[in-house]
Protein backbone atom coordinates (compact mmCIF):
# COMPACT_ATOMS: atom_id res chain seq x y z
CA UNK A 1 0.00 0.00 0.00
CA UNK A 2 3.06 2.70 0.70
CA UNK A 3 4.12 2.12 -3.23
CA UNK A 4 0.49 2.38 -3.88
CA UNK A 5 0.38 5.82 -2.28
CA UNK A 6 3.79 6.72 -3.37
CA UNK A 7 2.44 6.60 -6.93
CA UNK A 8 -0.57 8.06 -5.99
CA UNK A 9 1.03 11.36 -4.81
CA UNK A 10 3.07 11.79 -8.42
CA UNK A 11 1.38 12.80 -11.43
CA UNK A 12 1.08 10.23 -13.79
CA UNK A 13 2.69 8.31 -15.46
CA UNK A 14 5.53 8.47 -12.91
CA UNK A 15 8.79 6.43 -12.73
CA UNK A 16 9.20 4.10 -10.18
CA UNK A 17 13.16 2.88 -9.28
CA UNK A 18 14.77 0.71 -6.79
CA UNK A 19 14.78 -3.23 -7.07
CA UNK A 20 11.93 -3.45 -4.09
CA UNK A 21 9.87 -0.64 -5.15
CA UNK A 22 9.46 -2.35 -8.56
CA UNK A 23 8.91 -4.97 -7.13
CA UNK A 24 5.98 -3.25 -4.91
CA UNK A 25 4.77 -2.27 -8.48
CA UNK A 26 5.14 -5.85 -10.03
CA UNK A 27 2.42 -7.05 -7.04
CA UNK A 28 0.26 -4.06 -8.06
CA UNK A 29 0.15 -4.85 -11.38
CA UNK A 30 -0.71 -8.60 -10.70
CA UNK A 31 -3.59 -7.49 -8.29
CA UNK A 32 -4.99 -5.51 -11.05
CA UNK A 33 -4.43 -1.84 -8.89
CA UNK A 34 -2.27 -0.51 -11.59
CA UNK A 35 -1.51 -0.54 -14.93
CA UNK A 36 2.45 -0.54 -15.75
CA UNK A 37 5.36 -1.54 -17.91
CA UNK A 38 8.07 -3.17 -16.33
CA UNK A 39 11.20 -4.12 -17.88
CA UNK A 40 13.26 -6.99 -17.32
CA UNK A 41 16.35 -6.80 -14.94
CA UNK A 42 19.62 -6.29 -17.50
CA UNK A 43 22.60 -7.53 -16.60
CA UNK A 44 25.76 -5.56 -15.90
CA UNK A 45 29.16 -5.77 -15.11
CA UNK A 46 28.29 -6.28 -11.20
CA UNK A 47 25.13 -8.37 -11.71
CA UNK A 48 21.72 -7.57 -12.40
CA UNK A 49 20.03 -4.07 -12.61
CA UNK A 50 16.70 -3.27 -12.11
CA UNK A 51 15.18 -0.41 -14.43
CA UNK A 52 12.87 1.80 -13.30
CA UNK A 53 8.94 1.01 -13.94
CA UNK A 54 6.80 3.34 -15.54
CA UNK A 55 2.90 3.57 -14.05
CA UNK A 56 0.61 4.31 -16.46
CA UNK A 57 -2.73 4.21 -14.31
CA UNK A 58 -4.58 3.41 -11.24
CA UNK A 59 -6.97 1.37 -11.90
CA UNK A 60 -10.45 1.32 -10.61
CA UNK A 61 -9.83 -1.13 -7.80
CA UNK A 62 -6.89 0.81 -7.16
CA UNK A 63 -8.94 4.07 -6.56
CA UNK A 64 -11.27 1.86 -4.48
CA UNK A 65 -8.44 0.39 -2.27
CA UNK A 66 -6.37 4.02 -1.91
CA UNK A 67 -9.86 5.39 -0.55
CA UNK A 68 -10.69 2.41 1.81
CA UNK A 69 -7.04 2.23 3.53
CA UNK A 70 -5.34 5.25 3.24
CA UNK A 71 -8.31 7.51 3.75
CA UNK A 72 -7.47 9.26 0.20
């Protein structure tokens, strides 16, 4: 719900970075609160980076679920 409300507070679309808040997203998106593009984790030099996410929408259920526990 804070990644939820974090995207909430940006206009959209909005950029989302860092591995766990992407990963935040990627559970939004398969609970059907958001609507997103997320791009596969490219390898580097020292492993695997994460790129940012780009949020598109809230959905509808997302609207409902911002109002019902964040009070928004």
């Amino acid at each position: 719900m804070l990644v939820l409300r974090n995207i909430a507070s940006q206009g959209l679309p909005v950029m989302i970075d860092g591995g766990s808040n992407v990963d935040g997203v990627r559970i939004l998106v398969a609970a059907g609160l958001v609507k997103a593009t997320i791009p596969r984790p490219e390898r580097g030099l020292n492993g695997y980076e994460q790129l940012p996410a780009l949020v598109t929408e809230i959905t509808g259920m997302g609207q409902t679920m911002l109002r019902r526990f964040t009070g928004s």
